[in-house]
Protein backbone atom coordinates (compact mmCIF):
# COMPACT_ATOMS: atom_id res chain seq x y z
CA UNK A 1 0.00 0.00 0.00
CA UNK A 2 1.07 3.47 -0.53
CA UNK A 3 0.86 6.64 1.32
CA UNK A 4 -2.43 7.85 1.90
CA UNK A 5 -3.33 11.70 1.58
CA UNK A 6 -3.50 11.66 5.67
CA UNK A 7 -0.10 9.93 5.94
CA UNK A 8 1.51 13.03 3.54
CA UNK A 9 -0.24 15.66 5.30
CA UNK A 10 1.23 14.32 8.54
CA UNK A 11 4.48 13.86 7.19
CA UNK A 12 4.81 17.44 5.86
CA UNK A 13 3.62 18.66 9.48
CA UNK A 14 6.45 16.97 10.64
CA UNK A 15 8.91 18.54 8.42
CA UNK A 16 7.42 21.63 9.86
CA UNK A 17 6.44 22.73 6.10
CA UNK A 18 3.33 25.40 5.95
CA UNK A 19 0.55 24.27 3.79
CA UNK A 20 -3.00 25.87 2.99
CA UNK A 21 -5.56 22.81 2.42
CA UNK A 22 -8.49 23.15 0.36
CA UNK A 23 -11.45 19.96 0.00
CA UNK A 24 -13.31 20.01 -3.23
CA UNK A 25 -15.11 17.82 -5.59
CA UNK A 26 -12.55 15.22 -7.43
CA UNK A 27 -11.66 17.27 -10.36
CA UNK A 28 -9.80 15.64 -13.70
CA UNK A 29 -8.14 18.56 -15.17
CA UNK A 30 -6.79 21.47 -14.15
CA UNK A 31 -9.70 23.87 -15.46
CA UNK A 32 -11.88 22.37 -13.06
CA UNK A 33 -9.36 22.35 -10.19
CA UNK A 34 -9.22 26.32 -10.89
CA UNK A 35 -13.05 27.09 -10.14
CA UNK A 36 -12.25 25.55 -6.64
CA UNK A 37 -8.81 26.82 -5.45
CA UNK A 38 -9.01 30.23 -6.73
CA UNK A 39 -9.14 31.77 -3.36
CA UNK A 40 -5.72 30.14 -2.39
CA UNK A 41 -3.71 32.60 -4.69
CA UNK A 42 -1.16 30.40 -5.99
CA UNK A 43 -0.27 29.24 -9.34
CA UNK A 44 -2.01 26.21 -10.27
CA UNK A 45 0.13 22.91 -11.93
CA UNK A 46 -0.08 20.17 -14.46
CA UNK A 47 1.76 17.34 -13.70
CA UNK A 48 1.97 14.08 -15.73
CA UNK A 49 3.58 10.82 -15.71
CA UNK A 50 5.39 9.78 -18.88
CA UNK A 51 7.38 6.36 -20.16
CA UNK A 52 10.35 5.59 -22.81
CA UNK A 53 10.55 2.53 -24.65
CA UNK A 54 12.51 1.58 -22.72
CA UNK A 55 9.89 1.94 -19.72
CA UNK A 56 11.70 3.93 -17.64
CA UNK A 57 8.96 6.98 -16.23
CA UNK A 58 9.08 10.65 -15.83
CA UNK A 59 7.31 12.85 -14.07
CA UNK A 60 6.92 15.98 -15.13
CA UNK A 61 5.74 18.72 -12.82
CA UNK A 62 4.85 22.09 -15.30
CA UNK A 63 3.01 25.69 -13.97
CA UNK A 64 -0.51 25.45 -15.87
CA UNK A 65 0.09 28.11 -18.56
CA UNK A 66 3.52 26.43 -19.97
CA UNK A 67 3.53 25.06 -23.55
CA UNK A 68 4.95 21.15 -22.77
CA UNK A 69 5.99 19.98 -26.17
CA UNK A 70 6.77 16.05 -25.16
CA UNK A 71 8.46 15.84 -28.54
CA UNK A 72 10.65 18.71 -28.36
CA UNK A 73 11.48 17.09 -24.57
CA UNK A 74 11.68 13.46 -26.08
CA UNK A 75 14.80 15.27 -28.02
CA UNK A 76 16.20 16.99 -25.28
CA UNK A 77 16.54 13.62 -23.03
CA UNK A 78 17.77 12.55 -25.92
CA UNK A 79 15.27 9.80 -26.65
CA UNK A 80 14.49 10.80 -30.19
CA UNK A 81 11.15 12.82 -31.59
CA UNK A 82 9.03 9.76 -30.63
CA UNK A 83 10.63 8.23 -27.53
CA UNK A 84 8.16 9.67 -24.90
CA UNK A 85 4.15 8.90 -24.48
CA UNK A 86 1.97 9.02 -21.59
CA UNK A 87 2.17 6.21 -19.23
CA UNK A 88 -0.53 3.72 -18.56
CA UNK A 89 -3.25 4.01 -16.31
CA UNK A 90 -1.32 0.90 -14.57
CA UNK A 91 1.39 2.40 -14.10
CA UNK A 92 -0.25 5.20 -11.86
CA UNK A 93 -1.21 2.25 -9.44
CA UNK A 94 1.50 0.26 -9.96
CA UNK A 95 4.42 2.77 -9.33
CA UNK A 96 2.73 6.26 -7.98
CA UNK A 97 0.35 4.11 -6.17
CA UNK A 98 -2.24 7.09 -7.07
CA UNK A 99 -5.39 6.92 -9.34
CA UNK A 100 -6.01 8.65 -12.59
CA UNK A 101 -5.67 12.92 -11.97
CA UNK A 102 -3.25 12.76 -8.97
CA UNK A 103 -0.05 12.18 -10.92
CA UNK A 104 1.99 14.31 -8.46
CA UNK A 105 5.57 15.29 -6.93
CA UNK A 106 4.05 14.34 -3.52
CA UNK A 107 3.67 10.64 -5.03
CA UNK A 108 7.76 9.97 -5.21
CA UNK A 109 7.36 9.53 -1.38
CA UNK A 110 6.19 5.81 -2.33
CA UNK A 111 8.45 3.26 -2.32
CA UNK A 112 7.91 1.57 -5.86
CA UNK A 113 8.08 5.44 -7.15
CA UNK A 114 11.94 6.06 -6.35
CA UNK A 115 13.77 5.42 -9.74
CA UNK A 116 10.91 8.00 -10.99
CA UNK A 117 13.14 11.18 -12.81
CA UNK A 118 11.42 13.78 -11.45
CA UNK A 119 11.53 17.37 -14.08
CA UNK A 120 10.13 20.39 -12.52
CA UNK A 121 9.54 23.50 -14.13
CA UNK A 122 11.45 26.49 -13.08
CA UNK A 123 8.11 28.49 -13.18
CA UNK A 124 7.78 27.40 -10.01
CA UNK A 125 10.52 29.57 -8.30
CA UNK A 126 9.44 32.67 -9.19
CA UNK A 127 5.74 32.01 -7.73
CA UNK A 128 4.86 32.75 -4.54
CA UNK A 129 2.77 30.08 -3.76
CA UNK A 130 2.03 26.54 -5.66
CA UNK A 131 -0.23 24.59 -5.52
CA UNK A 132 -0.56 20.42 -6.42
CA UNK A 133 -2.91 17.93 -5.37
CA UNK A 134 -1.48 15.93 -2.07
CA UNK A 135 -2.13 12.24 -3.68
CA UNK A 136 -5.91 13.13 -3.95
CA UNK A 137 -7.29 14.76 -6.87
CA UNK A 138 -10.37 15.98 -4.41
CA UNK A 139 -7.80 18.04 -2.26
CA UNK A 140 -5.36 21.02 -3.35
CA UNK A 141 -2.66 22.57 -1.11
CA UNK A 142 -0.97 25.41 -1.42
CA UNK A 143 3.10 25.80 -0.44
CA UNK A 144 5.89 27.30 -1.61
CA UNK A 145 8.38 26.03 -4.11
CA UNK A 146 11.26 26.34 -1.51
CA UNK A 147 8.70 23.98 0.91
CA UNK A 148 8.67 21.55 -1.92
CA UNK A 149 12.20 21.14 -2.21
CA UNK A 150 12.41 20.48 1.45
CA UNK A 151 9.98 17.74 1.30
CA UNK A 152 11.76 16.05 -1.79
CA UNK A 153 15.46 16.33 -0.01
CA UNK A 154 13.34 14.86 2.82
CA UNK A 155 12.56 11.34 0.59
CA UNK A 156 15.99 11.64 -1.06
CA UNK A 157 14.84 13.37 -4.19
CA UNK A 158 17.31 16.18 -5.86
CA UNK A 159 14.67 19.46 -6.90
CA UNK A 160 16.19 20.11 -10.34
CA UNK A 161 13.97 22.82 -12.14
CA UNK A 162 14.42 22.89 -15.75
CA UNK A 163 13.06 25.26 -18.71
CA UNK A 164 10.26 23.32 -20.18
CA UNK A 165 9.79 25.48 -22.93
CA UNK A 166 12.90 25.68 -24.20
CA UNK A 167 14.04 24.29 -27.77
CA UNK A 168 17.52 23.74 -27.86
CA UNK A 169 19.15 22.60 -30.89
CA UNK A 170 20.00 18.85 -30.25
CA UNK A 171 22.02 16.89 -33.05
CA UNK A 172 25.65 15.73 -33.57
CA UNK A 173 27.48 18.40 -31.98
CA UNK A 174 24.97 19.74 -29.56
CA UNK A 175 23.96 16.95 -26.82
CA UNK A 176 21.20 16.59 -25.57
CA UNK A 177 20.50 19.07 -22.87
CA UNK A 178 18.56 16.51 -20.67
CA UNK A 179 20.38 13.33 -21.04
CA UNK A 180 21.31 13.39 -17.21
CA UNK A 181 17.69 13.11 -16.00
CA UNK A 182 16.88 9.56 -17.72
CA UNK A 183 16.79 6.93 -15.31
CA UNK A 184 19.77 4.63 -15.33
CA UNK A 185 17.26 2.02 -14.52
CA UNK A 186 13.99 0.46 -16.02
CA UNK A 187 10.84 -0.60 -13.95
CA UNK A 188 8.63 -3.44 -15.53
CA UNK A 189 5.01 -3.06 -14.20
CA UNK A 190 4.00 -5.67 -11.69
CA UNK A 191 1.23 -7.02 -14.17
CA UNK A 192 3.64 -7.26 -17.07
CA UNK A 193 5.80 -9.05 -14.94
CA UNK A 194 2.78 -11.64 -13.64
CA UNK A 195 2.38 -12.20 -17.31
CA UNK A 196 6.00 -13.06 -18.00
CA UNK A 197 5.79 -15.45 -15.32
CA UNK A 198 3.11 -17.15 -16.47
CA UNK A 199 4.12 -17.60 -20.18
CA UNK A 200 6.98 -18.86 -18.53
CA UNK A 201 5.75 -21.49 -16.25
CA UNK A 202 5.00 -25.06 -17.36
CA UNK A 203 1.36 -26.56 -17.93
CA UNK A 204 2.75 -29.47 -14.93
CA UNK A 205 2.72 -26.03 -12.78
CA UNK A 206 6.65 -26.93 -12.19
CA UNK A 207 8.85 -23.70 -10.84
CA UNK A 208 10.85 -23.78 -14.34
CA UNK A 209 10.55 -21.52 -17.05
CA UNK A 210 9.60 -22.54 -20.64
CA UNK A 211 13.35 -21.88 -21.87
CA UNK A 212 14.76 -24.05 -19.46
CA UNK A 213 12.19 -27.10 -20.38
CA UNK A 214 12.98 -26.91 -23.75
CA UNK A 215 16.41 -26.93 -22.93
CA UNK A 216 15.52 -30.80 -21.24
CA UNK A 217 13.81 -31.74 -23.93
CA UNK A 218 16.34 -31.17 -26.35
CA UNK A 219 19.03 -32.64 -23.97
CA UNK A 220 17.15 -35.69 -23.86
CA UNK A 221 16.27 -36.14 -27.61
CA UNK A 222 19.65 -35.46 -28.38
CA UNK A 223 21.07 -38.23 -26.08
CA UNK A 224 18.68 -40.55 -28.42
CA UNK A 225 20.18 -39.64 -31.16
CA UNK A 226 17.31 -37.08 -32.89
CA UNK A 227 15.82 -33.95 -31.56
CA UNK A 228 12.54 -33.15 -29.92
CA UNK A 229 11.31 -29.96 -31.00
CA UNK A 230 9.16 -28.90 -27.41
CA UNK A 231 5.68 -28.66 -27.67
CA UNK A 232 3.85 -25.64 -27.46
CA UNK A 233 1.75 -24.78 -24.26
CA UNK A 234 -0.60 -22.59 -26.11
CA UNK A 235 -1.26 -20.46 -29.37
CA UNK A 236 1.62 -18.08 -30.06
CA UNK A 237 -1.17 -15.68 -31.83
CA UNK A 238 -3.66 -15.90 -29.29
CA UNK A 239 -2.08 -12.65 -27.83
CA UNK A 240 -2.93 -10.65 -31.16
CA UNK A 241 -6.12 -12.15 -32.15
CA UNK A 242 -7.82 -11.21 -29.27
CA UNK A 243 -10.77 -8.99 -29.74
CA UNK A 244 -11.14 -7.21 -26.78
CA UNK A 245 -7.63 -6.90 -25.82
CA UNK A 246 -7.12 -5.26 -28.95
CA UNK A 247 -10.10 -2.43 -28.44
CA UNK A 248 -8.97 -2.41 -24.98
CA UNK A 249 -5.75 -1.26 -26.44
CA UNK A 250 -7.31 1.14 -28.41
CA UNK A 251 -9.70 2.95 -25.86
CA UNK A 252 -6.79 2.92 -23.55
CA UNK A 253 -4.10 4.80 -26.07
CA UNK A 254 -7.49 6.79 -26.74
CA UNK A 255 -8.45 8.24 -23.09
CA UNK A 256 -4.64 8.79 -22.15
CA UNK A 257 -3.81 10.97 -24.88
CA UNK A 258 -7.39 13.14 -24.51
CA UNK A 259 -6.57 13.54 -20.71
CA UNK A 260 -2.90 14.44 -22.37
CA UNK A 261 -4.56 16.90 -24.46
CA UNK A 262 -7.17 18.44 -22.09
CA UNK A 263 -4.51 18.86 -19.59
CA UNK A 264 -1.89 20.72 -22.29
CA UNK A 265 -5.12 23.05 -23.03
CA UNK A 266 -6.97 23.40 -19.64
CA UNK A 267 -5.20 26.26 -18.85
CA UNK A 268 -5.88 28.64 -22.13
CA UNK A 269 -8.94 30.72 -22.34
CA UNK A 270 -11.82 28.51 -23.47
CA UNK A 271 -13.21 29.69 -27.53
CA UNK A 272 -14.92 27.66 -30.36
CA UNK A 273 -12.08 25.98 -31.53
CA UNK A 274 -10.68 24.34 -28.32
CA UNK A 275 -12.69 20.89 -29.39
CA UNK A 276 -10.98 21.17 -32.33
CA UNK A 277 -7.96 21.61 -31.17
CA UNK A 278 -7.53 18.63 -28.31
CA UNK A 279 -9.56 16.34 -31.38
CA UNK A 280 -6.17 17.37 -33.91
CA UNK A 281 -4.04 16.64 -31.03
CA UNK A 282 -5.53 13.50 -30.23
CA UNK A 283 -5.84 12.08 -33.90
CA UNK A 284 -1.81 13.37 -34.24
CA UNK A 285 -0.88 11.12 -30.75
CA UNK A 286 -2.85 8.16 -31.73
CA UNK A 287 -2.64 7.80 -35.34
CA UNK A 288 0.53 5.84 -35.79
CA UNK A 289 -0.13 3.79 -32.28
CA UNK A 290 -3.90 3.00 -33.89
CA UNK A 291 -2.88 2.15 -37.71
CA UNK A 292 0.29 -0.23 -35.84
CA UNK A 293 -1.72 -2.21 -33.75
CA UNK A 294 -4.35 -2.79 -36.38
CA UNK A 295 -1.39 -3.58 -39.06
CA UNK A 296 -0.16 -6.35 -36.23
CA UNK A 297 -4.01 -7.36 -36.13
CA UNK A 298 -4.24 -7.89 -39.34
CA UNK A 299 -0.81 -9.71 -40.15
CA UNK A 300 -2.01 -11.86 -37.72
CA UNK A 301 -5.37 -12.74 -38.60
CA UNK A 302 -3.73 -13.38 -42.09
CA UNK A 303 -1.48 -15.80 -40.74
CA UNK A 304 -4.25 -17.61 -38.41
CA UNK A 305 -5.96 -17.79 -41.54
CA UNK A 306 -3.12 -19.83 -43.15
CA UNK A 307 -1.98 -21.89 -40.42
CA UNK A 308 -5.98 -23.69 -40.34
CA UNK A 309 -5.69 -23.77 -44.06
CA UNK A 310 -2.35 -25.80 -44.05
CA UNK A 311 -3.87 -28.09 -41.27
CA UNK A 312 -7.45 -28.74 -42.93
CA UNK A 313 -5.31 -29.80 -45.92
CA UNK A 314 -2.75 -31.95 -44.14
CA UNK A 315 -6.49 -33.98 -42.88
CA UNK A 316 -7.26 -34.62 -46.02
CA UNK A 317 -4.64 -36.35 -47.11
C-alpha cells in the first residue's frame, strides 16, 4: 500500500512545512481544479507521468500556462522525436500508487516510485505560492516552491527545475541538454511481470521456465540420437487475435492521450475551436499507435488464416 493523503499531510507537518488545504469535488483537469482553489492565490500545476521505450517513467511537474511539447522534450533527453508517451493508467497504481488525476511530486514519497526522474519547471521559483494535489485529486494545497524542495530532499529526491519550454538545438554536436535526467534504470510493471511469469511457467505447474524445459527436452532427444522440438503450451497468436484486448488497447491509447490533451489546453482561455484543437491533437498522438496495432491485427489474422488452411489440408490427405 502506498501513502495515503492523511499519511503526507502528517508527514509534511512533521517537516514543519506550511501548507494551505483546500477539500473540493474530485476534479480531472486542471480547469476544473481552478473554479475551486481560486481563493488560495497560488499558481495552479499540471503534472503528468510519462514512459520511454525503454519503460523507464518521468514525471513531469509544469506551472498550468507552460507550452509542454513532449516531442521537443523526447529530443532533449535525448530519446528521439518519438521516444516519450503518456504512461498507462497501470502504471499510476503500480508505481505512484495514485489513481487517474493525482499524478503528483508528492507521489515519489512511495516506495515503488523512487527510480521516478522527477523534471520540474522552473516556473515554479518565481511564484509565490504553488499549488498540487497531495495524492488526492479531491484536495489542493498550497506551499511554496522552496517547501517543496524540502519535502523532496526529505525522501531523497534532488529538486532540479528545468526550462520546459525551451528548444535547444540537439544533433551531432549539440547533446542533448537533458540526457542526465533519464533513469539509469527500467521498472517493468508488476502485471507485465505476472504475465512473463506465467508464459513462462509449465502446464505441470513446475517452478521452471519454458526456456529451461525446452532446454531438457532437447538434452534428452539429443542423447537418443534425434531432436525433440518442445511442444507448445498454447497459441503463439492468441495474444494478437484477441478482440477485446485489442479495443482495450485502443480505448486505452485513446483516453490517455485526450486527458494528455485536455490537460496541455486546460489552462488557455476557453473559444470555439478548443474541441478542435484537443480532437487534432488526439488524432496526431494516436494515429501511428492506432494504424500499428491494427497492421499487427491484421498480419495476424492473415497468418491464423493460413496456419488452419495448411492443417485442414494436411487432414485430407
Amino acid at each position: 500500500m502506498g501513502y495515503s493523503k492523511e499519511e503526507l499531510l502528517a508527514r509534511l507537518k512533521e517537516l514543519q512545512i506550511e501548507f494551505v488545504i483546500c477539500e473540493h469535488p474530485v476534479v480531472l483537469t486542471v480547469e476544473a481544479q481552478a473554479k475551486y482553489v481560486g481563493h488560495l492565490g497560488g499558481a495552479l500545476s499540471k503534472n503528468l507521468l510519462l514512459k520511454d521505450k525503454k519503460h523507464r517513467f518521468y514525471v513531469v511537474s509544469a506551472l498550468a500556462g507552460t507550452n509542454v511539447d513532449l516531442k521537443v522534450l523526447s529530443q532533449r533527453l535525448g530519446l528521439g522525436k518519438g521516444g516519450l508517451r503518456m504512461a498507462p493508467e497501470e502504471a499510476l497504481q503500480d508505481l505512484l500508487q495514485v489513481p487517474l488525476g493525482c499524478v503528483t511530486p508528492f507521489a515519489l514519497i512511495n516506495e515503488s516510485a523512487r527510480t521516478i526522474s522527477l523534471l520540474l519547471d522552473q516556473g515554479f521559483k518565481a511564484q509565490e505560492r504553488c499549488l498540487f494535489h497531495p495524492l488526492s485529486n479531491d484536495t489542493t494545497i498550497s506551499l511554496t516552491a522552496r517547501d517543496l524542495d524540502k519535502f523532496l530532499i526529505s525522501i531523497g529526491v534532488q529538486p532540479s527545475y528545468v526550462d520546459l519550454e525551451a528548444n535547444p538545438v540537439v544533433g551531432k554536436d549539440q547533446r542533448p541538454d537533458l540526457a542526465a535526467f533519464v533513469p539509469s534504470d527500467a521498472r517493468a510493471l508488476p502485471d507485465t511481470v505476472e504475465k512473463k511469469t506465467k508464459m513462462q511457467i509449465s502446464p505441470d505447474n513446475h517452478a521452471k521456465s519454458a526456456e529451461v524445459v525446452g532446454n531438457d527436452k532437447v538434452h534428452s532427444a539429443a542423447a537418443k540420437g534425434g531432436v525433440e522440438k518442445p511442444k507448445r503450451s498454447s497459441d503463439p497468436l492468441a495474444s494478437v487475435t484477441d478482440v477485446k484486448k485489442f479495443v482495450d488497447e485502443i480505448i486505452q491509447k485513446t483516453s490517455m492521450a485526450v486527458l494528455s490533451e485536455v490537460n496541455m489546453e486546460s489552462s488557455k482561455e476557453p473559444n470555439d475551436q478548443l474541441g478542435h484543437q484537443v480532437l487534432d491533437g488526439v488524432r496526431k498522438r494516436i494515429s501511428l499507435d492506432l494504424e500499428s496495432l491494427a497492421m499487427i491485427f491484421k498480419n495476424a489474422a492473415y497468418a491464423q488464416g493460413f496456419h488452419s488452411g495448411r492443417e485442414s489440408a494436411l487432414l485430407k490427405k
